[in-house]
PDB file of N, CA and C in Angstrom:
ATOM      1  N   UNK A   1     -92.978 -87.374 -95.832  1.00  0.00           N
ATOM      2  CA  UNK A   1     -93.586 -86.472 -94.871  1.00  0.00           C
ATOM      3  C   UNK A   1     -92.660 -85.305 -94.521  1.00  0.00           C
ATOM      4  N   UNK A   2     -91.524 -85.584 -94.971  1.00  0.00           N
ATOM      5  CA  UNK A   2     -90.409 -84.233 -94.134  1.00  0.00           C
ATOM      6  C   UNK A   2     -90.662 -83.433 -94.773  1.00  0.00           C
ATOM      7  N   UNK A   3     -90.824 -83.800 -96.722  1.00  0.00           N
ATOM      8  CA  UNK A   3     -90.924 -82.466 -97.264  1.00  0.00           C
ATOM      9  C   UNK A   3     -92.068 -81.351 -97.122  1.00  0.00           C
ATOM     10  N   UNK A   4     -93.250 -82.129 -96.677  1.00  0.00           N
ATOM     11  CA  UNK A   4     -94.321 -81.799 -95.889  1.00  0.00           C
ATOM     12  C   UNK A   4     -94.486 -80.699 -95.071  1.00  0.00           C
ATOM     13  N   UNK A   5     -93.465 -80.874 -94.074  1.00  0.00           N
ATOM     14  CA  UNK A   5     -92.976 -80.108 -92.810  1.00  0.00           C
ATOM     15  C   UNK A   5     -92.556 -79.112 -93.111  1.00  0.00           C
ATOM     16  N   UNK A   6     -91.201 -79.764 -94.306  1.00  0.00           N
ATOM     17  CA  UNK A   6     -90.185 -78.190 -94.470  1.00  0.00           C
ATOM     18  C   UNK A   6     -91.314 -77.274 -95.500  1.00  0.00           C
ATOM     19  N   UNK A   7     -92.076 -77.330 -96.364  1.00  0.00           N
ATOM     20  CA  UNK A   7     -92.921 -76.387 -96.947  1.00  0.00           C
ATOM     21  C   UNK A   7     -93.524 -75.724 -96.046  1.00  0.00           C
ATOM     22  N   UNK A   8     -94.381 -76.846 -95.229  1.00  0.00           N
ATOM     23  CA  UNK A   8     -95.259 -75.671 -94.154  1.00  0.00           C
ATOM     24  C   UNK A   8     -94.219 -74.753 -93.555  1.00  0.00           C
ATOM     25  N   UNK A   9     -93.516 -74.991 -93.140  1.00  0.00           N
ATOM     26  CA  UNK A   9     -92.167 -73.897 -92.137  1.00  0.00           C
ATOM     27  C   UNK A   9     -92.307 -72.721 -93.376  1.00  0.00           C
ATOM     28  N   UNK A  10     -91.854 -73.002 -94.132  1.00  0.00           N
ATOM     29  CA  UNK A  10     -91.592 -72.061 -95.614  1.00  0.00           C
ATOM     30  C   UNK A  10     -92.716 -71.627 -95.838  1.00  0.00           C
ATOM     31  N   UNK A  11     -94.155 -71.900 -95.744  1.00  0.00           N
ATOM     32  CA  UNK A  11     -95.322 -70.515 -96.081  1.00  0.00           C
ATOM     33  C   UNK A  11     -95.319 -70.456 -95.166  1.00  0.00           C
ATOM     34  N   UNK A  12     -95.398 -70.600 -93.744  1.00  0.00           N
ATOM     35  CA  UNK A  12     -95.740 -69.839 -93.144  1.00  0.00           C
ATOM     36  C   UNK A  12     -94.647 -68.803 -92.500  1.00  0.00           C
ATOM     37  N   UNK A  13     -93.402 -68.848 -93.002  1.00  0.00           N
ATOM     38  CA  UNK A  13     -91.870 -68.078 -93.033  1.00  0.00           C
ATOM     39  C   UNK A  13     -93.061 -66.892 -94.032  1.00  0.00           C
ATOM     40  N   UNK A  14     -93.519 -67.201 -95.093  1.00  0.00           N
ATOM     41  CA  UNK A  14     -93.313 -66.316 -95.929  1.00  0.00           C
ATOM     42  C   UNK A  14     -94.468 -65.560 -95.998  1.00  0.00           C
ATOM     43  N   UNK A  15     -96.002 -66.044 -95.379  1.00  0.00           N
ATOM     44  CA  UNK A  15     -97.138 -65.819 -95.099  1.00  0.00           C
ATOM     45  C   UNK A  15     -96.622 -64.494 -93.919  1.00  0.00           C
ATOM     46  N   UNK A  16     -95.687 -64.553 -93.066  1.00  0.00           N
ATOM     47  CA  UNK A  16     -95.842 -63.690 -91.990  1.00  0.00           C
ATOM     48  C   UNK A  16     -94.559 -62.800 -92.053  1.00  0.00           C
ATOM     49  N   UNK A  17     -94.077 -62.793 -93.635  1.00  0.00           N
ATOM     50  CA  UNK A  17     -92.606 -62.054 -93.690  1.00  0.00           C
ATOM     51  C   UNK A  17     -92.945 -60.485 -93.411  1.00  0.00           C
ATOM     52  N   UNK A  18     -94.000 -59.985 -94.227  1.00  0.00           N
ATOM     53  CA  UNK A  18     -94.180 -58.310 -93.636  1.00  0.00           C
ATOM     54  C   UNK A  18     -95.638 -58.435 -92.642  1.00  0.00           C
ATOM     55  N   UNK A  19     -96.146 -59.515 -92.389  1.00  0.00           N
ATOM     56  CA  UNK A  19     -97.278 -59.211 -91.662  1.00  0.00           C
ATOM     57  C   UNK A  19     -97.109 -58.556 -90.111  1.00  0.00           C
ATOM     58  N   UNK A  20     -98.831 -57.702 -90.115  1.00  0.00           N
ATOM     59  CA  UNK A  20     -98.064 -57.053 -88.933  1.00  0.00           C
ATOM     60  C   UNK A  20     -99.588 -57.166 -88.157  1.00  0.00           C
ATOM     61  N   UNK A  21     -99.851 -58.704 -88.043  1.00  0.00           N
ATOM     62  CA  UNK A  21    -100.721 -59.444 -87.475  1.00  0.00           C
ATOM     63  C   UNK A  21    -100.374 -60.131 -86.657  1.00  0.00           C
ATOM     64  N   UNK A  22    -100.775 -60.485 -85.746  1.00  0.00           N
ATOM     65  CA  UNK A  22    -101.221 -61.141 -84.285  1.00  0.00           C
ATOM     66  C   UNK A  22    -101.878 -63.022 -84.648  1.00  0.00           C
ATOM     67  N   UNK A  23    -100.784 -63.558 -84.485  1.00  0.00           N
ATOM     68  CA  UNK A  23    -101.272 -65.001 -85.141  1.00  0.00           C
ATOM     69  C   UNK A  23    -102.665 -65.353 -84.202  1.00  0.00           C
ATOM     70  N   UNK A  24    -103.368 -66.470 -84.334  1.00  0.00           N
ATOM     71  CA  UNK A  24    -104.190 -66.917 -83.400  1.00  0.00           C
ATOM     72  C   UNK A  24    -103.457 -67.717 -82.476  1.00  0.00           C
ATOM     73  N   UNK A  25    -104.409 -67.728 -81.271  1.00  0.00           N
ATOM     74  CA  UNK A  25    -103.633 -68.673 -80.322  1.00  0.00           C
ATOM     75  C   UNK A  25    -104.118 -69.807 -80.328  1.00  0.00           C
ATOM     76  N   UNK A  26    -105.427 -69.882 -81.214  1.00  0.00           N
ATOM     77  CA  UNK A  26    -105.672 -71.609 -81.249  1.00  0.00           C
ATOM     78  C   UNK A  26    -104.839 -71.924 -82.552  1.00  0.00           C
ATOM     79  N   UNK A  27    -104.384 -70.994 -83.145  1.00  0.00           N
ATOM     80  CA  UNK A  27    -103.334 -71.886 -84.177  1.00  0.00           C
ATOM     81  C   UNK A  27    -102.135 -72.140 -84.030  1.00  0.00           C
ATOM     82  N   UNK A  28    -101.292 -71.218 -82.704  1.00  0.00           N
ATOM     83  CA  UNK A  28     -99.975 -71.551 -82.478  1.00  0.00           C
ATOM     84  C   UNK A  28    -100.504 -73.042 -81.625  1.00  0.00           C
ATOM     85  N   UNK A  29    -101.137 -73.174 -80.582  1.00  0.00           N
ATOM     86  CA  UNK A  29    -101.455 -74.353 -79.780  1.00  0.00           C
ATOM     87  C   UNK A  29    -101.835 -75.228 -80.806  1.00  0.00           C
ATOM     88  N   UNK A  30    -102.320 -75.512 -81.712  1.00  0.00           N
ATOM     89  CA  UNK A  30    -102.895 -76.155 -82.347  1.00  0.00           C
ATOM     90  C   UNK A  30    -101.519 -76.501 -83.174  1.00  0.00           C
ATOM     91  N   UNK A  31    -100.284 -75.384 -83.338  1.00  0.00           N
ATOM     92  CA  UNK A  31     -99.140 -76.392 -84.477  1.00  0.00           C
ATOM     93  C   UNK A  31     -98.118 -77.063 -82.690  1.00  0.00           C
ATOM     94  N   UNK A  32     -98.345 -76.335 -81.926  1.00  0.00           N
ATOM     95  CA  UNK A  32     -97.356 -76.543 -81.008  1.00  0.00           C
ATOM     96  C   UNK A  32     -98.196 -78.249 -80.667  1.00  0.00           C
ATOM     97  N   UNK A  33     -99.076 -78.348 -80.601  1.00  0.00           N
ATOM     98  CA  UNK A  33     -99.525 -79.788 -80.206  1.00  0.00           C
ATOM     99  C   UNK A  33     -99.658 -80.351 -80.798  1.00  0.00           C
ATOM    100  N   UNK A  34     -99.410 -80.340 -82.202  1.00  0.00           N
ATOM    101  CA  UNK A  34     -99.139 -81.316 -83.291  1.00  0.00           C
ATOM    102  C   UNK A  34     -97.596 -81.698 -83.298  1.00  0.00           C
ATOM    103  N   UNK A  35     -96.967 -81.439 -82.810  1.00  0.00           N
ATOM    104  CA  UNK A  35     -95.197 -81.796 -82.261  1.00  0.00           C
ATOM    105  C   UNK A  35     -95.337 -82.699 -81.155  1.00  0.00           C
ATOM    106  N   UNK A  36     -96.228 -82.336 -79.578  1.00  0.00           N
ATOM    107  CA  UNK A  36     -95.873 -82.421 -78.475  1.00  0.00           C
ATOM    108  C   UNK A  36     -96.956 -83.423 -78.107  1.00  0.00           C
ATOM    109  N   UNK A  37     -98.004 -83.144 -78.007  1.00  0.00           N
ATOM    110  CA  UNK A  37     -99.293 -83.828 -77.628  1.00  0.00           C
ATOM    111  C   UNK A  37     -99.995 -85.071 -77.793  1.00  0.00           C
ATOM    112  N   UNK A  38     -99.903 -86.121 -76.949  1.00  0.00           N
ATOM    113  CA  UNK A  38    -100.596 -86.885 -77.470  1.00  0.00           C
ATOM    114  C   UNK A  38    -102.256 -87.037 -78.505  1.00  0.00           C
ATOM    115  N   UNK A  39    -102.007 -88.159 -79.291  1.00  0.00           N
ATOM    116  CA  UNK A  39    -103.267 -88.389 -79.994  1.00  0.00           C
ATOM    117  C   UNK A  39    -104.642 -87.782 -79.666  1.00  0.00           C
ATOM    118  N   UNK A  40    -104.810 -88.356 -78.083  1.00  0.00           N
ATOM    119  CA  UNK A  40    -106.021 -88.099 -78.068  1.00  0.00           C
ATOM    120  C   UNK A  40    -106.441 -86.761 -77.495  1.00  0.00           C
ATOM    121  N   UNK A  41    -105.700 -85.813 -76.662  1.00  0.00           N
ATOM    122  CA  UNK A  41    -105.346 -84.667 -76.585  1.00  0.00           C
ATOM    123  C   UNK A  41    -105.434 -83.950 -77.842  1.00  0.00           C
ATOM    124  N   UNK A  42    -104.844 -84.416 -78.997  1.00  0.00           N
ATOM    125  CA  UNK A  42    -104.661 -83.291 -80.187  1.00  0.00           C
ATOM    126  C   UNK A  42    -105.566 -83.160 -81.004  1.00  0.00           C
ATOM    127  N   UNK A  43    -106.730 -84.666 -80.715  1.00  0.00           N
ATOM    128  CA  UNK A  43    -107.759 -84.818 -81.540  1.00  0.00           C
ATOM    129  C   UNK A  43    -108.888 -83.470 -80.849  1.00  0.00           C
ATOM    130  N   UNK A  44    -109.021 -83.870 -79.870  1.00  0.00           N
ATOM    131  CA  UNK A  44    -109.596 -82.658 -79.037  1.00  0.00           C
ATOM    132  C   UNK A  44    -109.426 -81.139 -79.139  1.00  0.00           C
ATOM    133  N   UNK A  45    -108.250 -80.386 -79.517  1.00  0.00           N
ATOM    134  CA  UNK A  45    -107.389 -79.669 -80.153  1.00  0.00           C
ATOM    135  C   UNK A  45    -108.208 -79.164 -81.247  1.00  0.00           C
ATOM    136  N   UNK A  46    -108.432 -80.369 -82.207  1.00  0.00           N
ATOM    137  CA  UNK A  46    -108.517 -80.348 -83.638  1.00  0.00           C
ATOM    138  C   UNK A  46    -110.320 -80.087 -83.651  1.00  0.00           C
ATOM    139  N   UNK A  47    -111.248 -80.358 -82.595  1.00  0.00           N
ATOM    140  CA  UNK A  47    -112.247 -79.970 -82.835  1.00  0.00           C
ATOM    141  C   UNK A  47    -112.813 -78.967 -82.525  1.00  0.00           C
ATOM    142  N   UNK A  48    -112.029 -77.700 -82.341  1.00  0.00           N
ATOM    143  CA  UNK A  48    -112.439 -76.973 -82.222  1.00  0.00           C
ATOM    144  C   UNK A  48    -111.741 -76.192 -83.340  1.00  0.00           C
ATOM    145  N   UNK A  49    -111.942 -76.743 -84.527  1.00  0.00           N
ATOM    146  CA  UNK A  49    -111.934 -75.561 -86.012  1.00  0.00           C
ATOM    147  C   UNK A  49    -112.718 -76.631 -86.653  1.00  0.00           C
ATOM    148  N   UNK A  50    -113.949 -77.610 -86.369  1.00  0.00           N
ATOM    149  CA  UNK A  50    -115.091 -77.981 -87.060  1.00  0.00           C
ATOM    150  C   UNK A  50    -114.709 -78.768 -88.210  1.00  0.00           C
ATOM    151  N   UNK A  51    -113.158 -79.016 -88.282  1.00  0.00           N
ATOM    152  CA  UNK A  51    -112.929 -79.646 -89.100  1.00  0.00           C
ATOM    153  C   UNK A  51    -113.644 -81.021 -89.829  1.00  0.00           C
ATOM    154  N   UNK A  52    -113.560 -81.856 -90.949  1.00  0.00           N
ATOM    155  CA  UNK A  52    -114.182 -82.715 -90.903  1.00  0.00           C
ATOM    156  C   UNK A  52    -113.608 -83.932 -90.916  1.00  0.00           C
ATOM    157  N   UNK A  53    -114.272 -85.095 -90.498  1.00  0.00           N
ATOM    158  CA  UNK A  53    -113.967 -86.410 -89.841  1.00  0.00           C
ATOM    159  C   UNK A  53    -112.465 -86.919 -91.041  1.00  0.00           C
ATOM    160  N   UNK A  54    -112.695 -86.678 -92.055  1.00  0.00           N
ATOM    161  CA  UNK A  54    -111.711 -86.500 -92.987  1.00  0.00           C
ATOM    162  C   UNK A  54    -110.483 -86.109 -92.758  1.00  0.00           C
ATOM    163  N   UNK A  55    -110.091 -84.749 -92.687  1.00  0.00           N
ATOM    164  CA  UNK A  55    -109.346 -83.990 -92.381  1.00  0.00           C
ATOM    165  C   UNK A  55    -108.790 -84.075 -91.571  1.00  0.00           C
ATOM    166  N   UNK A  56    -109.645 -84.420 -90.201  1.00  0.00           N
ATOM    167  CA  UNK A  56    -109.019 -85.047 -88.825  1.00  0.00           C
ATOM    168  C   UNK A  56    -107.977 -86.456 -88.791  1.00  0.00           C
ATOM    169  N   UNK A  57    -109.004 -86.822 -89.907  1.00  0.00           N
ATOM    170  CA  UNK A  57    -108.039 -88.708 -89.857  1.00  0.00           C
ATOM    171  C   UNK A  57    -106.366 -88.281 -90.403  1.00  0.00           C
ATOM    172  N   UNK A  58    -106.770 -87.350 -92.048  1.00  0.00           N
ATOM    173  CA  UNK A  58    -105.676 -86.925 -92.212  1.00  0.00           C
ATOM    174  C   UNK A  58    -104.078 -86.153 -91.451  1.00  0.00           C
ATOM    175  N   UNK A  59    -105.022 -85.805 -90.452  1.00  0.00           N
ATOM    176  CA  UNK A  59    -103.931 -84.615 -90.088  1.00  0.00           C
ATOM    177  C   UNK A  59    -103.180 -85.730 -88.921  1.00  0.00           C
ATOM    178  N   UNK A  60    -104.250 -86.380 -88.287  1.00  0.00           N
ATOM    179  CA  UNK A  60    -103.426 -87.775 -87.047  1.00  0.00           C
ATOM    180  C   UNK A  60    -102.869 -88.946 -87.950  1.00  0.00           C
ATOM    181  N   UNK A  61    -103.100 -89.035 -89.102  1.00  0.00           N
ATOM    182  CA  UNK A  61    -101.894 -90.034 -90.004  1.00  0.00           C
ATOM    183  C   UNK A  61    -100.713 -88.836 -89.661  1.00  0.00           C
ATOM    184  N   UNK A  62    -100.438 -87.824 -90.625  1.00  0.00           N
ATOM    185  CA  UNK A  62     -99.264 -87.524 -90.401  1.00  0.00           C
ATOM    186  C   UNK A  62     -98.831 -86.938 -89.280  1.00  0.00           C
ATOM    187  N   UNK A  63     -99.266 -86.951 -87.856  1.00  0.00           N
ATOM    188  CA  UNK A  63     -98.732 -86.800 -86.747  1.00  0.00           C
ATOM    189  C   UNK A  63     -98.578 -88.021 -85.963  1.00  0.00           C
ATOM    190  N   UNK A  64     -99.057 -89.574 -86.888  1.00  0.00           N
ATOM    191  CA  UNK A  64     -98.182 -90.704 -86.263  1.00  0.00           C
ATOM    192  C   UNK A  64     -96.654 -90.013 -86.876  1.00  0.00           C
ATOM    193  N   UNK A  65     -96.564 -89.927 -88.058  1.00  0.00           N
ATOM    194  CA  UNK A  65     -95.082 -89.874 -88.336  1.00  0.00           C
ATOM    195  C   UNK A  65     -94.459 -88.753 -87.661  1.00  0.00           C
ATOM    196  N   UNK A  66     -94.521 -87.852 -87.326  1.00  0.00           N
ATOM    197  CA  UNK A  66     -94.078 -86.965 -86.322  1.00  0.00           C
ATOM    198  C   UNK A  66     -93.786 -87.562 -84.968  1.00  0.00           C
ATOM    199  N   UNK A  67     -94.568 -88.239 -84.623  1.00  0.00           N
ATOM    200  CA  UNK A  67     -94.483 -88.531 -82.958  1.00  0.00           C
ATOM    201  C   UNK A  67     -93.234 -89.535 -83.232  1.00  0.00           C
ATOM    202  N   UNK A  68     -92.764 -89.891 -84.323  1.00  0.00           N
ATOM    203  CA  UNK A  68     -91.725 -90.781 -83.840  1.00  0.00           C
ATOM    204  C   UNK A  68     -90.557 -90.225 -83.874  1.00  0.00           C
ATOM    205  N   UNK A  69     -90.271 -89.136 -84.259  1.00  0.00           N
ATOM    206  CA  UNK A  69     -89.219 -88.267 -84.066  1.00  0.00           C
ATOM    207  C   UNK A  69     -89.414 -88.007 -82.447  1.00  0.00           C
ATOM    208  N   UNK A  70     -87.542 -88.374 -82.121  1.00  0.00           N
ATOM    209  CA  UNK A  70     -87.476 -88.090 -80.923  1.00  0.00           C
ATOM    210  C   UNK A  70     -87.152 -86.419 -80.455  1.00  0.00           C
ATOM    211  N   UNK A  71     -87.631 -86.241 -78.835  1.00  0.00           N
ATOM    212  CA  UNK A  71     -88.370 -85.044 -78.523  1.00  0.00           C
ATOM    213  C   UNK A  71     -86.719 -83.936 -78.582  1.00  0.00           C
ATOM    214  N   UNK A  72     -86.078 -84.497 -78.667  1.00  0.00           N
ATOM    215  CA  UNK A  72     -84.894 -83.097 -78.780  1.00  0.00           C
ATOM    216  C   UNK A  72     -84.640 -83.324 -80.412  1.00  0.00           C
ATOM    217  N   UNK A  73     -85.322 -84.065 -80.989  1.00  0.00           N
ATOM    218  CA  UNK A  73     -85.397 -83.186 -82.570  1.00  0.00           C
ATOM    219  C   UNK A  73     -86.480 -82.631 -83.347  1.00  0.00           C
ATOM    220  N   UNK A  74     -87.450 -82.363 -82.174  1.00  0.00           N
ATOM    221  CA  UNK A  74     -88.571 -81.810 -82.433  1.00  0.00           C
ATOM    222  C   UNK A  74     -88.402 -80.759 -81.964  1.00  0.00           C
ATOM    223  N   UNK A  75     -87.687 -80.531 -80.634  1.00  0.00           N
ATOM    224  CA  UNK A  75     -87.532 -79.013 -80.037  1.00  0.00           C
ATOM    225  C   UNK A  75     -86.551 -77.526 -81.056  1.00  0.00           C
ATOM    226  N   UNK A  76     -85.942 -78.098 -82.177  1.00  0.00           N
ATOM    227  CA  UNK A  76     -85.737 -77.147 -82.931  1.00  0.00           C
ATOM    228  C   UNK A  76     -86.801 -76.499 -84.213  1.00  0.00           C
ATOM    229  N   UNK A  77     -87.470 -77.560 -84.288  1.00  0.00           N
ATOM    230  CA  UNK A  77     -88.650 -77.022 -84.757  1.00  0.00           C
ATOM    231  C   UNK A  77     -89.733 -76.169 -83.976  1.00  0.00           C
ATOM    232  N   UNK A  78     -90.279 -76.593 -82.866  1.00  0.00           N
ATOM    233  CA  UNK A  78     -90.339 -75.351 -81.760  1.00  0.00           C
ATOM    234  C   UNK A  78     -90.371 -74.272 -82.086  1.00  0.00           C
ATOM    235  N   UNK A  79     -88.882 -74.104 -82.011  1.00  0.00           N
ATOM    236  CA  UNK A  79     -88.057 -73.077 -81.628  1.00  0.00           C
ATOM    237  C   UNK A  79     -88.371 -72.261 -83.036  1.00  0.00           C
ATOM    238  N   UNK A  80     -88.476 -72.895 -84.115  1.00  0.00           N
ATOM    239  CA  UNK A  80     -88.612 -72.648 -85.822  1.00  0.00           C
ATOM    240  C   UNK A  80     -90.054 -71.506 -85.930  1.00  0.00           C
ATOM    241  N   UNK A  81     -90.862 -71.989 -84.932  1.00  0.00           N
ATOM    242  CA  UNK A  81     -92.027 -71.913 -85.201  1.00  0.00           C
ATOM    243  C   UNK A  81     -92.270 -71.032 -84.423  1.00  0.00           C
ATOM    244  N   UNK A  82     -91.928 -70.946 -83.200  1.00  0.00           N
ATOM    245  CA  UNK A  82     -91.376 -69.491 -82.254  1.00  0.00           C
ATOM    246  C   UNK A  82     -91.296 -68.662 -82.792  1.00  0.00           C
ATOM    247  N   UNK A  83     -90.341 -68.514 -83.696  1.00  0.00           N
ATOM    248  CA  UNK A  83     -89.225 -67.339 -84.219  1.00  0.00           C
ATOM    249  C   UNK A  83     -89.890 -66.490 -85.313  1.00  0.00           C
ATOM    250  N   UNK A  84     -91.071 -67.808 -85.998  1.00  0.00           N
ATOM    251  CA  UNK A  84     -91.800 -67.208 -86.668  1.00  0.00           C
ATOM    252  C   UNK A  84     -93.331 -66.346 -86.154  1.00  0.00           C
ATOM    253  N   UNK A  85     -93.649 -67.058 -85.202  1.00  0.00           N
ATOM    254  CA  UNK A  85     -94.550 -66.312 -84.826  1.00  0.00           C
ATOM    255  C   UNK A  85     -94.038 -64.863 -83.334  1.00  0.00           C
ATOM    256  N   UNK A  86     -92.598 -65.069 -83.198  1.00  0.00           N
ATOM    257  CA  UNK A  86     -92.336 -63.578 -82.718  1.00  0.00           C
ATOM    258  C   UNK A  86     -92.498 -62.340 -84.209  1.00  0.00           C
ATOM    259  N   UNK A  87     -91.664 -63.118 -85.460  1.00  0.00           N
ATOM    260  CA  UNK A  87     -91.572 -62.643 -86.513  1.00  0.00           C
ATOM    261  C   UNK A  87     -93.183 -61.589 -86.717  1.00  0.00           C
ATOM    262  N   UNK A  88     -94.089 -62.489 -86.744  1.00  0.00           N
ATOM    263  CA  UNK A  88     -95.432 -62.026 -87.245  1.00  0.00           C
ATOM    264  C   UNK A  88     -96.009 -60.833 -86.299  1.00  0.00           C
ATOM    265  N   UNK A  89     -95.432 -61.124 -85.107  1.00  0.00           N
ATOM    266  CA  UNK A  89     -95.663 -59.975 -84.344  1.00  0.00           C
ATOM    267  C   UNK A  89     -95.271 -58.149 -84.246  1.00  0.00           C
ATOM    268  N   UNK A  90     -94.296 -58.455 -85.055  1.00  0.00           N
ATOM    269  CA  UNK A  90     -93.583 -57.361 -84.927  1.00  0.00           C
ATOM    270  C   UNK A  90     -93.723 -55.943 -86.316  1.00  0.00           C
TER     271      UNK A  90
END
């Protein structure tokens, strides 16, 4: 699952390297509560992009393995994901 993580960081590093777009805010909330949020909170989260029952199961398997990372080694990822979406802003 880590290598998982570190790719997504990496397109979306590279998806927003010259963009000079305005991310969504249901997609920063939507990665920020896939770190922070409980299950049933994030499932809630997750239905509002219509996703399907599929996709959903998928995405809360790999945010059991996330949630077990403890919360000050999740906060540099955060911060990862911050930096990128100040990045996209600018």
């Amino acid at each position: 699952m880590r290598l998982s993580v570190c790719l997504l960081l990496v397109t979306l590093a590279l998806c927003c390297y010259q963009a000079n777009a305005v991310v969504c805010p249901a997609l920063l909330s939507e990665m920020l509560g896939f770190l922070f949020v409980d299950e049933p909170v994030f499932k809630l989260q997750l239905a509002k992009f219509n996703a399907s029952p599929e996709d959903v199961a998928a995405k809360l398997e790999v945010k059991k393995c996330t949630d077990q990372i403890s919360l000050e080694k999740r906060g540099p990822v955060e911060v990862a994901l911050l930096k990128i979406v100040e990045k996209c802003k600018k």
